[in-house]
C-alpha atoms as a PDB file:
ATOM      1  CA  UNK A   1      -8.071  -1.746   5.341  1.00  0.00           C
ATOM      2  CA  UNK A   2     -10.001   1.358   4.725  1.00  0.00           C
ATOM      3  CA  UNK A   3      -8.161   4.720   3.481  1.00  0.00           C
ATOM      4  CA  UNK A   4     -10.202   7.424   4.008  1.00  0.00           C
ATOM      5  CA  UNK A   5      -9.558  10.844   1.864  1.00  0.00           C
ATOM      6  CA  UNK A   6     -10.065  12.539  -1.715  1.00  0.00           C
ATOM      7  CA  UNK A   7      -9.011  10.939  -4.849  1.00  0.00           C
ATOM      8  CA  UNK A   8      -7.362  14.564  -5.452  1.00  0.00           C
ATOM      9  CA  UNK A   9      -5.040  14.645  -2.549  1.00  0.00           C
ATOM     10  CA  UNK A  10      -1.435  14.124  -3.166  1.00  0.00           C
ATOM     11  CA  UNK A  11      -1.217  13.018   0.534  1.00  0.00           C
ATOM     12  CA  UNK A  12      -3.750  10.265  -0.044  1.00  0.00           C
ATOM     13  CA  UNK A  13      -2.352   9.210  -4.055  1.00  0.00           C
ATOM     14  CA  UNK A  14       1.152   8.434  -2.373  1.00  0.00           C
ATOM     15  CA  UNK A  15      -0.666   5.819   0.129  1.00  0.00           C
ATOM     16  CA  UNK A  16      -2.684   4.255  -2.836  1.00  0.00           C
ATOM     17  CA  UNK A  17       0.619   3.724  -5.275  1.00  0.00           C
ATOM     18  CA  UNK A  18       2.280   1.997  -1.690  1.00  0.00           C
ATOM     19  CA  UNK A  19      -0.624  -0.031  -1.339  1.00  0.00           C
ATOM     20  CA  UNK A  20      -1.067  -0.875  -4.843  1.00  0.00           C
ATOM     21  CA  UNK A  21       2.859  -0.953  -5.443  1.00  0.00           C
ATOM     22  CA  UNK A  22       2.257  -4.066  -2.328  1.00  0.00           C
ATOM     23  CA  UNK A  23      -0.457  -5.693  -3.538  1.00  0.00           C
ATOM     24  CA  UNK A  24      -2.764  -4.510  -0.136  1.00  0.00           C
ATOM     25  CA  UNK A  25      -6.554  -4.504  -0.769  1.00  0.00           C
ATOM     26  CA  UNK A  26      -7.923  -1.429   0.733  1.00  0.00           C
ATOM     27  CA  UNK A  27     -10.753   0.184   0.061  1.00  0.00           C
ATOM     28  CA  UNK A  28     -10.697   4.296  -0.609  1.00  0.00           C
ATOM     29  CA  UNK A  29     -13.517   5.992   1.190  1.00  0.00           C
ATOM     30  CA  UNK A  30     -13.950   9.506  -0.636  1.00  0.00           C
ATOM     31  CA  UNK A  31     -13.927  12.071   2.221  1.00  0.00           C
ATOM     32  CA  UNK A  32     -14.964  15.531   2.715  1.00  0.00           C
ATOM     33  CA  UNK A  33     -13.694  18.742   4.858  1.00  0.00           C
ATOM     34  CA  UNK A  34     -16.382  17.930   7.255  1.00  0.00           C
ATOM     35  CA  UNK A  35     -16.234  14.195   6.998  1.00  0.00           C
ATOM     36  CA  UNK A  36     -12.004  14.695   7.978  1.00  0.00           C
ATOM     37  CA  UNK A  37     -13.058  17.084  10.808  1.00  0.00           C
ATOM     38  CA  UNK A  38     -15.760  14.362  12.609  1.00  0.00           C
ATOM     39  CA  UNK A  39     -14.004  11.483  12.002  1.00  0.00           C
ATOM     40  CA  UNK A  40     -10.015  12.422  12.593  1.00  0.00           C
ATOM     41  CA  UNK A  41      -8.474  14.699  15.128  1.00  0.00           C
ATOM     42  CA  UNK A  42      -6.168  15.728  12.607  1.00  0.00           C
ATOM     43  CA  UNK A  43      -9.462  17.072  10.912  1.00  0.00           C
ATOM     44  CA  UNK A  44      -7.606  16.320   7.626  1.00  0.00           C
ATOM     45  CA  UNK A  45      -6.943  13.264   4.990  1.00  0.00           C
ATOM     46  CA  UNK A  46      -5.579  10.658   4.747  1.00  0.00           C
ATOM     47  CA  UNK A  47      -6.238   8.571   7.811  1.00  0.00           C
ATOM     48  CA  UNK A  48      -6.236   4.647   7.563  1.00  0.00           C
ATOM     49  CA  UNK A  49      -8.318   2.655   9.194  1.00  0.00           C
ATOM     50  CA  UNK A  50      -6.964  -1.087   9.741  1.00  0.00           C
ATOM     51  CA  UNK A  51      -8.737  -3.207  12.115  1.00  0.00           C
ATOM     52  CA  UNK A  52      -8.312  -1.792  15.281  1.00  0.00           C
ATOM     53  CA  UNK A  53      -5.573   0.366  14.138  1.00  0.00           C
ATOM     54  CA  UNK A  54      -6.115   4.061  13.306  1.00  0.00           C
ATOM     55  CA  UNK A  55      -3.470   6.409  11.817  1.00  0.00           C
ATOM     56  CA  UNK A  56      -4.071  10.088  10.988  1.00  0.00           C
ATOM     57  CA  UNK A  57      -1.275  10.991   9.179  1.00  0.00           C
ATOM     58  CA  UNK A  58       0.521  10.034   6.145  1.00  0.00           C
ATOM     59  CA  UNK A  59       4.027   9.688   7.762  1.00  0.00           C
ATOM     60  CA  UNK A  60       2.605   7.331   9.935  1.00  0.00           C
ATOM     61  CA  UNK A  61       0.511   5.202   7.513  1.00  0.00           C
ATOM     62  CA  UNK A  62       3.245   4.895   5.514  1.00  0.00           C
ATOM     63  CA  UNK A  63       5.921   3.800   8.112  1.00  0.00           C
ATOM     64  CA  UNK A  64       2.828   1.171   8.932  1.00  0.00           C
ATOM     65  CA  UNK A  65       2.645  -0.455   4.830  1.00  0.00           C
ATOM     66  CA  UNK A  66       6.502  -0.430   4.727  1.00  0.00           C
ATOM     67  CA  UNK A  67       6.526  -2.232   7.828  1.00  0.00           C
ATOM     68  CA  UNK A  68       3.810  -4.668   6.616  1.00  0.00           C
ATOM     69  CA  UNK A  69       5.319  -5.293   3.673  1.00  0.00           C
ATOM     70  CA  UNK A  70       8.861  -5.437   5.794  1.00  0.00           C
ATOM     71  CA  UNK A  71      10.544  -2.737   3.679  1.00  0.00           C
ATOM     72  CA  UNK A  72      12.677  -0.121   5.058  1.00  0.00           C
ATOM     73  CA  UNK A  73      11.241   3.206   6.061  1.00  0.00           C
ATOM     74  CA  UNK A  74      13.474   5.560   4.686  1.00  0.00           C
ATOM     75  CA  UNK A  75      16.627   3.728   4.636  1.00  0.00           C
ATOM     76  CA  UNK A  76      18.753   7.101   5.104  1.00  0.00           C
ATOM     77  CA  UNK A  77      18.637  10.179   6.515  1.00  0.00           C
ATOM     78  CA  UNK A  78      19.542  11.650   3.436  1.00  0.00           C
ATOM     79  CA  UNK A  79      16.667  10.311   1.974  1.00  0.00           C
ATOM     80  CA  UNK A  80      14.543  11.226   4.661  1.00  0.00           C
ATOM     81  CA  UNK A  81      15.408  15.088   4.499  1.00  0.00           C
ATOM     82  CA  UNK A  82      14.445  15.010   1.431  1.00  0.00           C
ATOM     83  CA  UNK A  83      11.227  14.048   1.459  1.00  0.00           C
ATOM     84  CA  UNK A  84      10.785  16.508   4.517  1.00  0.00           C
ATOM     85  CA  UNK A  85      11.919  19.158   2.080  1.00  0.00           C
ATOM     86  CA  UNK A  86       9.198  17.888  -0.290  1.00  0.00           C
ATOM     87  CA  UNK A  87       6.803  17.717   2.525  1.00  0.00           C
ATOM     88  CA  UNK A  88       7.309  21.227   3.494  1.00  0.00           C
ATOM     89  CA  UNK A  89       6.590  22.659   0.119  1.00  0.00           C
ATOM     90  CA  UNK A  90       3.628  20.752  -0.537  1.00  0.00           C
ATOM     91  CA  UNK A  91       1.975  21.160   2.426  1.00  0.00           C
ATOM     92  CA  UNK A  92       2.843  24.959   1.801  1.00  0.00           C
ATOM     93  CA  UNK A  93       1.495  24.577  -1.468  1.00  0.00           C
ATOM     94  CA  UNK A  94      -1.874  22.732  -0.282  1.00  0.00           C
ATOM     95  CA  UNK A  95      -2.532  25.693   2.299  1.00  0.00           C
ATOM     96  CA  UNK A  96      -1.830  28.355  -0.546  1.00  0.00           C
ATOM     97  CA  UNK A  97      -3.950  26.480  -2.959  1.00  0.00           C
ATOM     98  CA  UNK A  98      -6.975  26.139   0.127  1.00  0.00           C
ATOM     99  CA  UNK A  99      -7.038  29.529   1.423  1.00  0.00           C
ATOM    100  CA  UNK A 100      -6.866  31.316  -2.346  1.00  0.00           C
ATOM    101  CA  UNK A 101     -10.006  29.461  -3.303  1.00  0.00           C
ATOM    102  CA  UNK A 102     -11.391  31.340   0.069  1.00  0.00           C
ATOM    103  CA  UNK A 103     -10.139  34.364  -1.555  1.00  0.00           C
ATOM    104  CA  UNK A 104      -7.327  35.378   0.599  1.00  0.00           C
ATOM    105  CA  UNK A 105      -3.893  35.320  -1.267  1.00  0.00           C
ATOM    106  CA  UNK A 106      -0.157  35.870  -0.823  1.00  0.00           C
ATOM    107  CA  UNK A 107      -0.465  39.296  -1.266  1.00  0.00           C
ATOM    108  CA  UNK A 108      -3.118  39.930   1.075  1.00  0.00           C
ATOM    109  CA  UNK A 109      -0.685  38.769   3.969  1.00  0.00           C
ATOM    110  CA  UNK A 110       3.287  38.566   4.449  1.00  0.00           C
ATOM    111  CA  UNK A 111       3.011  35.208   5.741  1.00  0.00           C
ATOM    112  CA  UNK A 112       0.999  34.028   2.620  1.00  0.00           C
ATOM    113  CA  UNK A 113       3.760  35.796   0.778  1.00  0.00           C
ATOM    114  CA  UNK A 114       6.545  33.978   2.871  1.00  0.00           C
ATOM    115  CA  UNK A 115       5.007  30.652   2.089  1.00  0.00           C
ATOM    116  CA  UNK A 116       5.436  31.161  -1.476  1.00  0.00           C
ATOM    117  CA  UNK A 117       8.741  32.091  -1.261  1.00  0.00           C
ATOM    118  CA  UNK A 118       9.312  28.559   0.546  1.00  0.00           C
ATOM    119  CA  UNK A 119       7.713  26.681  -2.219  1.00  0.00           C
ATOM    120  CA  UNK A 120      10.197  28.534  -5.258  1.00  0.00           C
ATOM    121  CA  UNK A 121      13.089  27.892  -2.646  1.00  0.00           C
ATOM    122  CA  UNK A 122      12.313  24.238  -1.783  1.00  0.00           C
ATOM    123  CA  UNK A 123      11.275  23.196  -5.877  1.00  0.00           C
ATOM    124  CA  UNK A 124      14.421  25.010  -6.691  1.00  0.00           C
ATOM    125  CA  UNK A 125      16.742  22.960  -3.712  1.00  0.00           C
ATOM    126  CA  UNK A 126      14.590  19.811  -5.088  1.00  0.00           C
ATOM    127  CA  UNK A 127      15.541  20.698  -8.978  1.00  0.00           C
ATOM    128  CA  UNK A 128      19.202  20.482  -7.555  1.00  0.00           C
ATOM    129  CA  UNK A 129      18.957  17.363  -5.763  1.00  0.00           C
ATOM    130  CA  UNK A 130      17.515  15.189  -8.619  1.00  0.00           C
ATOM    131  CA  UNK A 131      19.947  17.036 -10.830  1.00  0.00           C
ATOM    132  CA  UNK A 132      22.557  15.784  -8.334  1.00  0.00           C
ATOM    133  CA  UNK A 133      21.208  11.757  -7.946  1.00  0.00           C
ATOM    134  CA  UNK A 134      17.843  10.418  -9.093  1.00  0.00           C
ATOM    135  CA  UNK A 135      15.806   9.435  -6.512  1.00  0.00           C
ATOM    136  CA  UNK A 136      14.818   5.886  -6.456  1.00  0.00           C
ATOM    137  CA  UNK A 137      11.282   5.776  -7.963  1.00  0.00           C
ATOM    138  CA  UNK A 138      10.077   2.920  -5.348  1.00  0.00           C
ATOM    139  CA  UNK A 139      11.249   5.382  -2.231  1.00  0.00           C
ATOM    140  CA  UNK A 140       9.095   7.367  -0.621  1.00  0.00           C
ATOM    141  CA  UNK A 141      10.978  10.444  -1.494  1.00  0.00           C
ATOM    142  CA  UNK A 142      10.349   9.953  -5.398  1.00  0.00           C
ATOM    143  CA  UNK A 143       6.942   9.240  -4.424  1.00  0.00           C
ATOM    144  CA  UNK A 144       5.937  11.936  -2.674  1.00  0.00           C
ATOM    145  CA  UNK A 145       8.190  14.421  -4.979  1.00  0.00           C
ATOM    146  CA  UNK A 146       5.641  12.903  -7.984  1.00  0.00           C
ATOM    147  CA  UNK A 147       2.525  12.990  -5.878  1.00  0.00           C
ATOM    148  CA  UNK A 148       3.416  16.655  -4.907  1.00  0.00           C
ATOM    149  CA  UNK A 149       4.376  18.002  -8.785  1.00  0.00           C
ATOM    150  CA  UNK A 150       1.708  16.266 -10.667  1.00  0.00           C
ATOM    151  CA  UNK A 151      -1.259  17.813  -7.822  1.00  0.00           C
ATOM    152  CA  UNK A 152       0.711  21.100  -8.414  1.00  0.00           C
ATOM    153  CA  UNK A 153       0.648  20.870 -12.404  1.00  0.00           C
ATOM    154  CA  UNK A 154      -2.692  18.942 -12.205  1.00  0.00           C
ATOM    155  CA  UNK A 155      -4.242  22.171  -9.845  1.00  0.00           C
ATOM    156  CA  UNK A 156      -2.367  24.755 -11.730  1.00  0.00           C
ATOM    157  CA  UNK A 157      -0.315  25.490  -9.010  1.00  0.00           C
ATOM    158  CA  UNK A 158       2.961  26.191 -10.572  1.00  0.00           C
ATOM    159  CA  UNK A 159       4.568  25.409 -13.957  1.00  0.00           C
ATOM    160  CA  UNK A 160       8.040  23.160 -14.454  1.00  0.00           C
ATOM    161  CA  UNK A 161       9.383  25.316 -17.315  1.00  0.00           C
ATOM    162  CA  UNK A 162      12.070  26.483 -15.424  1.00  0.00           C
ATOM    163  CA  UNK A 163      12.882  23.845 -13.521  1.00  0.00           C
ATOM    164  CA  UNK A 164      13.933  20.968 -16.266  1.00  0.00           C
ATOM    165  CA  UNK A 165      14.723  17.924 -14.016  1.00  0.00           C
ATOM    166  CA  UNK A 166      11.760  18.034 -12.011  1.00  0.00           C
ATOM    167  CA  UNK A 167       9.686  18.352 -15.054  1.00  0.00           C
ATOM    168  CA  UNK A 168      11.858  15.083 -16.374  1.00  0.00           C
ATOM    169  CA  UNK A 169      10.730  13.498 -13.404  1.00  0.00           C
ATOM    170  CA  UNK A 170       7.699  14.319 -13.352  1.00  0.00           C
ATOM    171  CA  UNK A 171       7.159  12.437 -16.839  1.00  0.00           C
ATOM    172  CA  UNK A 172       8.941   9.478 -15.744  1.00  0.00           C
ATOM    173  CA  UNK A 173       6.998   9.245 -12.709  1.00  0.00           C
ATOM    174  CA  UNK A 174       3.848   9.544 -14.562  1.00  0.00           C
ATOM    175  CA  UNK A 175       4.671   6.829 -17.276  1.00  0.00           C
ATOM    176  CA  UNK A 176       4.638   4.177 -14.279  1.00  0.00           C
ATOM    177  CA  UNK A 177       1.347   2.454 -15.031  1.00  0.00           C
ATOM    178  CA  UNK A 178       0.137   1.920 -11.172  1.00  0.00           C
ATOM    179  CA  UNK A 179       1.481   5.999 -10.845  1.00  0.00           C
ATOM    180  CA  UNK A 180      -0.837   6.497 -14.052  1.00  0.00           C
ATOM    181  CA  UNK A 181      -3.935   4.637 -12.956  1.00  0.00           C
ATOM    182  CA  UNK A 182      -3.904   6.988  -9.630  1.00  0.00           C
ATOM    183  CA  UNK A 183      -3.613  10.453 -10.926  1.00  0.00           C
ATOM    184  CA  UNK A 184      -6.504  12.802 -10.287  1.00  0.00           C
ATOM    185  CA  UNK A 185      -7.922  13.418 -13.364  1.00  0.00           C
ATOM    186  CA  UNK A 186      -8.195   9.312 -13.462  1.00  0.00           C
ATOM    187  CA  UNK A 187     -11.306   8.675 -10.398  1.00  0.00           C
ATOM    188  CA  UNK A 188     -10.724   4.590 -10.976  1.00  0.00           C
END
């Protein structure tokens, strides 16, 4: 199994702690903006490569490992919202981060500026919810709610200060040694 993307990419860290988490050997193929664009039509990481499978998005490469492994994907819809909610905001977060290193910001443009406002809105709906139920660290929803705050903390993206569970969370996530050995500053 080949997983192709950057060691840096939330998106991509949430595949390596299911595959680790499973005990898959795969091999992580560092990948470029230009690599992603030739060799996926999603033109974007992570994309798996398994035989004579190919998957191009995380959603999908994850439903594939839980299926492997026979776990359930997303055993509720609840649970599946959430992560959707987390999904949003990240991938809100990843464009902000992406087009402000190109120099064009949220206050340059009102849609820039709306996607901000979704991030604040979806950490603070996601500071409720874990205030409401922890999520269960080997779901995919606490997964990619760690991936997504430790890349934002890890890029500078946002602070936790005012939002107490999440930061919690974060920690706890992060104290998981096969969570640990995958963070970004940690290249493996």
């Amino acid at each position: 199994m080949q997983l192709f993307g950057s060691h840096t990419s939330p998106f991509v860290r949430h595949i390596r702690i299911v595959l680790a988490r499973n005990g898959l050997p795969f091999e992580l193929i560092e990948t470029d903006y230009q690599q992603s664009a030739m060799k996926s039509p999603a033109a974007r990481v992570p994309f798996l490569s398994d035989g004579d499978r190919t998957l191009t998005d995380s959603l999908s490469i994850l439903r594939y490992l839980r299926e492997r492994a026979e776990q359930p994907f997303f055993p509720s819809l609840d649970e599946f919202d959430r992560f959707l909610l987390t999904d949003t905001a990240l991938d809100a977060s990843v464009n902000l981060f992406l087009l402000e290193r190109d120099g064009v910001g949220p206050n340059q443009a009102p849609y820039l500026a709306r996607q901000k406002m979704r991030v604040t809105q979806c950490l603070q709906a996601l500071e409720d919810e874990v205030q409401r139920s922890w999520p269960d660290p080997a779901g995919d929803f606490a997964i990619r709610l760690g991936c997504f705050l430790s890349w934002a903390v890890f890029r500078g993206r946002f602070a936790l200060d005012g939002l107490p569970k999440l930061a919690q969370f974060r920690e706890r996530f992060e104290s998981d040694p096969q969570v640990a050995a995958s963070h970004p500053s940690n290249p493996g």
